[in-house]
Protein backbone atom coordinates (compact mmCIF):
# COMPACT_ATOMS: atom_id res chain seq x y z
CA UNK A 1 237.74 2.73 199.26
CA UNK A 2 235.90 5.08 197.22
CA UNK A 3 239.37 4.56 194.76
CA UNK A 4 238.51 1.70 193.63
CA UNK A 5 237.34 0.73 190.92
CA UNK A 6 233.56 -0.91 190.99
CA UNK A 7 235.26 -4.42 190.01
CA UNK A 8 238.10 -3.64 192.72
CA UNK A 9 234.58 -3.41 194.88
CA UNK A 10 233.75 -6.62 194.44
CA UNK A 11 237.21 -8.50 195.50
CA UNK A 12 236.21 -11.63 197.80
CA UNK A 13 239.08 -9.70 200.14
CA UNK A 14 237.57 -5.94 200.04
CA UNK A 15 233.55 -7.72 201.04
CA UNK A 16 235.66 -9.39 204.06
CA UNK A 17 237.85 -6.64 205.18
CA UNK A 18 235.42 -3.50 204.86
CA UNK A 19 233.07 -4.39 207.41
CA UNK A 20 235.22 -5.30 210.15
CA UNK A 21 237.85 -2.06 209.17
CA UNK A 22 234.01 0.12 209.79
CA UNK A 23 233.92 -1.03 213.23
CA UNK A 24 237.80 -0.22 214.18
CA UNK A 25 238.78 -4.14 213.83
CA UNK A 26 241.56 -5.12 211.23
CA UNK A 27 243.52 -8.18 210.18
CA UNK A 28 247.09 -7.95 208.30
CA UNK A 29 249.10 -11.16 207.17
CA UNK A 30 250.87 -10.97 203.98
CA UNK A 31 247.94 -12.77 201.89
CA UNK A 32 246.28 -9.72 201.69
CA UNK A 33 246.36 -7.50 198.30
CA UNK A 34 248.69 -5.14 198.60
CA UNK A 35 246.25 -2.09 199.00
CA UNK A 36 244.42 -3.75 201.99
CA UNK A 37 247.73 -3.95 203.61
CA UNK A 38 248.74 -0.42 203.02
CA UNK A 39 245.21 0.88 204.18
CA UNK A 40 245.04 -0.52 207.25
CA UNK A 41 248.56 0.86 208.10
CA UNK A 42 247.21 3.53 207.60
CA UNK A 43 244.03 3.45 209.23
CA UNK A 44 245.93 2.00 212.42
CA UNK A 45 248.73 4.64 212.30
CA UNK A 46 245.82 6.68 212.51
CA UNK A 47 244.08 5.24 215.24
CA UNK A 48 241.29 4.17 213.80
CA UNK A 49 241.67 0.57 214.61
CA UNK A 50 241.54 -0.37 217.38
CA UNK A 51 242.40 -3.57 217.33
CA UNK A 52 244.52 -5.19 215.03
CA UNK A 53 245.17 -9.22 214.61
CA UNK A 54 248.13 -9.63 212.48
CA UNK A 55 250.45 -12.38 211.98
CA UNK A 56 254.28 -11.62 212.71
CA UNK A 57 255.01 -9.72 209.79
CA UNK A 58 253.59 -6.67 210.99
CA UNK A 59 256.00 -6.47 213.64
CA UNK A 60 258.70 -6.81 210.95
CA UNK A 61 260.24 -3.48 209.68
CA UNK A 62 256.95 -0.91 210.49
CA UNK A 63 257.18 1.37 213.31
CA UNK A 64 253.56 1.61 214.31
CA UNK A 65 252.00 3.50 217.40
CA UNK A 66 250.32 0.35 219.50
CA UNK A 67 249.99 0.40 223.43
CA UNK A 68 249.63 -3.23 223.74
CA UNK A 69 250.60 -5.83 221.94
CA UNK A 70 250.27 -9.65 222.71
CA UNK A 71 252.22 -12.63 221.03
CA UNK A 72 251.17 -15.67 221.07
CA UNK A 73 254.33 -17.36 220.58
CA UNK A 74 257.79 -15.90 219.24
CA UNK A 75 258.48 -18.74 216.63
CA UNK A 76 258.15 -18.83 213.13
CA UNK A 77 255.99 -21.60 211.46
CA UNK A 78 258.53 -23.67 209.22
CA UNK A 79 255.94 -25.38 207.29
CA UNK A 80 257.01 -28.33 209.07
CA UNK A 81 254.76 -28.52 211.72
């Protein structure tokens, strides 16, 4: 965090996800900037979070160190729905 620039700072996104990331929670959907995302990889790869709520891409193509992991359904959204 201390990276970023003081506008960076100020993103809507960083005000939301700082907090909860201080106290070991984090979220990951692919909304998020791109440096949120890689951050809290990184902070859960880590271990510093200790729990994570992330929508299905997470479980797509990372290989992250997680002892449980619960799915509430094993669908994809089709925008139909």
């Amino acid at each position: 965090i201390d990276l970023l620039s003081d506008e960076d700072k100020t993103l809507p996104q960083i005000n939301t996800v700082l907090p909860l990331l201080k106290k070991g929670v984090g979220i990951h959907h692919s909304g998020l900037l791109p440096i949120i995302k890689e951050t809290i990889e990184i902070l859960f790869g880590e271990g510093l979070i200790k729990a994570l709520f992330a929508t299905e891409t997470f479980s797509m193509g990372l290989n992250m160190p997680a002892r449980t992991v619960l799915f509430t359904a094993a669908r994809k959204f089709d925008g139909k729905e």
